[in-house]
C-alpha atoms as a PDB file:
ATOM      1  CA  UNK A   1       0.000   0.000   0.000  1.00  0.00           C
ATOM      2  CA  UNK A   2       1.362   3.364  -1.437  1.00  0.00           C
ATOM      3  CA  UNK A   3       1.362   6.130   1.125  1.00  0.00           C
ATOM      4  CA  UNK A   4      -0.449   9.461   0.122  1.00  0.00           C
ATOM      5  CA  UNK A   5       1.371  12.870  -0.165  1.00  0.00           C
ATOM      6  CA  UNK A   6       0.666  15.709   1.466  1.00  0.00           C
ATOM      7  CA  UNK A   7      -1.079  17.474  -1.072  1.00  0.00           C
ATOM      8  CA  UNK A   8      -3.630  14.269  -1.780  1.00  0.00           C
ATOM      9  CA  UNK A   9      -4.279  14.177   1.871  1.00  0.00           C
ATOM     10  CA  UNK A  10      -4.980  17.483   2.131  1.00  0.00           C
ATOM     11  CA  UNK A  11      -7.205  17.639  -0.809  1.00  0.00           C
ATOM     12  CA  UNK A  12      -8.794  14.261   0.930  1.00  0.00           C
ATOM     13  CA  UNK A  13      -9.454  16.418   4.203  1.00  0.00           C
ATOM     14  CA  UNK A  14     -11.060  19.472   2.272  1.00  0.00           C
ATOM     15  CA  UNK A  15     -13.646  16.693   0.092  1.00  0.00           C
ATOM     16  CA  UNK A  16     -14.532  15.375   3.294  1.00  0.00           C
ATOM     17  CA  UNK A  17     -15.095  18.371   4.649  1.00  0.00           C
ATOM     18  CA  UNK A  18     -17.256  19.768   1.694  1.00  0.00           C
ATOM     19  CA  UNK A  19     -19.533  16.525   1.939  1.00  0.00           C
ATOM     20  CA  UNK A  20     -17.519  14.848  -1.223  1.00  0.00           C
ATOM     21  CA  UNK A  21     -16.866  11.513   0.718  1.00  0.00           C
ATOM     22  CA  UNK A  22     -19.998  11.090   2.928  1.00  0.00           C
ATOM     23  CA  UNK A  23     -18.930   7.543   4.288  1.00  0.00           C
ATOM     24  CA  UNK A  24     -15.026   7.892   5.022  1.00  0.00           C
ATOM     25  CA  UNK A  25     -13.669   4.259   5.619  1.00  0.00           C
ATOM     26  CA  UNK A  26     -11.513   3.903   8.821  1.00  0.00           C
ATOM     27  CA  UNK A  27     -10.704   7.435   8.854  1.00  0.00           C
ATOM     28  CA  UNK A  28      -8.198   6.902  11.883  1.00  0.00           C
ATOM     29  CA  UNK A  29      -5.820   5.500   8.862  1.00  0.00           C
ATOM     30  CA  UNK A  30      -6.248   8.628   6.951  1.00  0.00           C
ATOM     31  CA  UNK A  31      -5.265  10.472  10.184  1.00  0.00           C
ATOM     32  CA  UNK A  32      -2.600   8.423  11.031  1.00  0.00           C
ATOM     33  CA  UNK A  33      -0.957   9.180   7.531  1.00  0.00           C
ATOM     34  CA  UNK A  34      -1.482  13.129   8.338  1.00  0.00           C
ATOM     35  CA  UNK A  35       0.338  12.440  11.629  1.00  0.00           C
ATOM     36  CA  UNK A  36       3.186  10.943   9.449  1.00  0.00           C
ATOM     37  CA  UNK A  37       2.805  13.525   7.149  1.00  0.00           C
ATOM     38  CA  UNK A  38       3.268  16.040   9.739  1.00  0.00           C
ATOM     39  CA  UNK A  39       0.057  17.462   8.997  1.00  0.00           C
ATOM     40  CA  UNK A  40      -1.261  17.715  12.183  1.00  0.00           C
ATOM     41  CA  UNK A  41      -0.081  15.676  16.033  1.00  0.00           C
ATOM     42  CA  UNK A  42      -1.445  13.646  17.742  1.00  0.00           C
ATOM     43  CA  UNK A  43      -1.750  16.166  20.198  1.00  0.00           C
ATOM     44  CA  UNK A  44      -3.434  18.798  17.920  1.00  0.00           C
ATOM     45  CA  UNK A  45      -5.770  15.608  17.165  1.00  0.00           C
ATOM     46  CA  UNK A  46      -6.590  14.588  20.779  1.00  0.00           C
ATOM     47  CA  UNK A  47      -7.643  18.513  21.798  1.00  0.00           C
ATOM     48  CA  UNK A  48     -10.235  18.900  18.480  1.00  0.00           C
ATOM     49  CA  UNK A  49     -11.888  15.324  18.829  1.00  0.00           C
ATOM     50  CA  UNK A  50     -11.806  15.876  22.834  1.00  0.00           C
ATOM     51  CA  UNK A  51     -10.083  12.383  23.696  1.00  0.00           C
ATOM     52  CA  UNK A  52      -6.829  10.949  24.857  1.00  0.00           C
ATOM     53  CA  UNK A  53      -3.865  11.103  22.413  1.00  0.00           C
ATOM     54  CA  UNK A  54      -3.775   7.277  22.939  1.00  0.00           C
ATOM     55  CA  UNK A  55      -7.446   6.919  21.778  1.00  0.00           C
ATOM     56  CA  UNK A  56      -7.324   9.512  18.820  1.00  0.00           C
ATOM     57  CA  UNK A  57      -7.156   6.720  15.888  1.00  0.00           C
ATOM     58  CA  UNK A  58      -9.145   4.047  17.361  1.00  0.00           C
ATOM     59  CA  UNK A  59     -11.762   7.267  17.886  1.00  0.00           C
ATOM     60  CA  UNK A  60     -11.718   8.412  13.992  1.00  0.00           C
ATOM     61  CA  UNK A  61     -12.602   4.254  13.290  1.00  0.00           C
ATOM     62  CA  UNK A  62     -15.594   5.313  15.202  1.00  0.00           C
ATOM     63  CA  UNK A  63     -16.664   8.882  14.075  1.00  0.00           C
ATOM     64  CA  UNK A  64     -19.532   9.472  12.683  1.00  0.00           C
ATOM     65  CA  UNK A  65     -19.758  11.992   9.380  1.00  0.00           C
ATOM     66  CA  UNK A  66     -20.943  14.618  10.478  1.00  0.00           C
ATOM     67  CA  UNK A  67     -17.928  14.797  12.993  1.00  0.00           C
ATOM     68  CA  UNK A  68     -15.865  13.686  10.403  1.00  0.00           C
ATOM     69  CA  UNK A  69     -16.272  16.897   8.181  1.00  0.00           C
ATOM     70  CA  UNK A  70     -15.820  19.008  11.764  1.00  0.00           C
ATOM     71  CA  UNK A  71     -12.672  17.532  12.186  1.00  0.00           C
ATOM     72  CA  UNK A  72     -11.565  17.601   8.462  1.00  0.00           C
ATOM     73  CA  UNK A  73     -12.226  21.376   8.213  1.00  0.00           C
ATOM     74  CA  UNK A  74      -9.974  22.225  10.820  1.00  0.00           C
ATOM     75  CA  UNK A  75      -7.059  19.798   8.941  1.00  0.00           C
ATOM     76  CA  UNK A  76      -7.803  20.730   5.233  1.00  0.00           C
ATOM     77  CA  UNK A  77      -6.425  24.310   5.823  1.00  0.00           C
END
């Protein structure tokens, strides 16, 4: 499995957050490639979604869309 650059995973975050991708599969992945990335922490993460830093993948497995597009507006800039 390739990993995605910067620019597609920004351009992933803004389409999510516009309402492109209504059903994001296992989002934490996407967000632990923008931690790799250096997008974002997982820090930065933990304080938007309001959880632990050791629960912020396993939580974006188990977002729902709506909070999904929240979180992907603040990371798409």
């Amino acid at each position: 499995m390739t990993q995605p650059t910067e620019a597609c995973l920004r351009a992933t975050f803004r389409a999510i957050a516009d309402g492109e991708h209504n059903n994001p599969s296992r989002f934490g992945t996407t967000l632990q490639s923008a931690v790799r990335l250096n997008l974002t922490t997982k820090a930065a993460l933990a304080t938007l979604m309001g959880v632990s830093e050791a629960h912020v993948f396993t939580k974006g497995n188990n977002m729902k869309a709506g909070e999904i597009r929240s979180l992907c507006r603040n990371l798409a800039l």
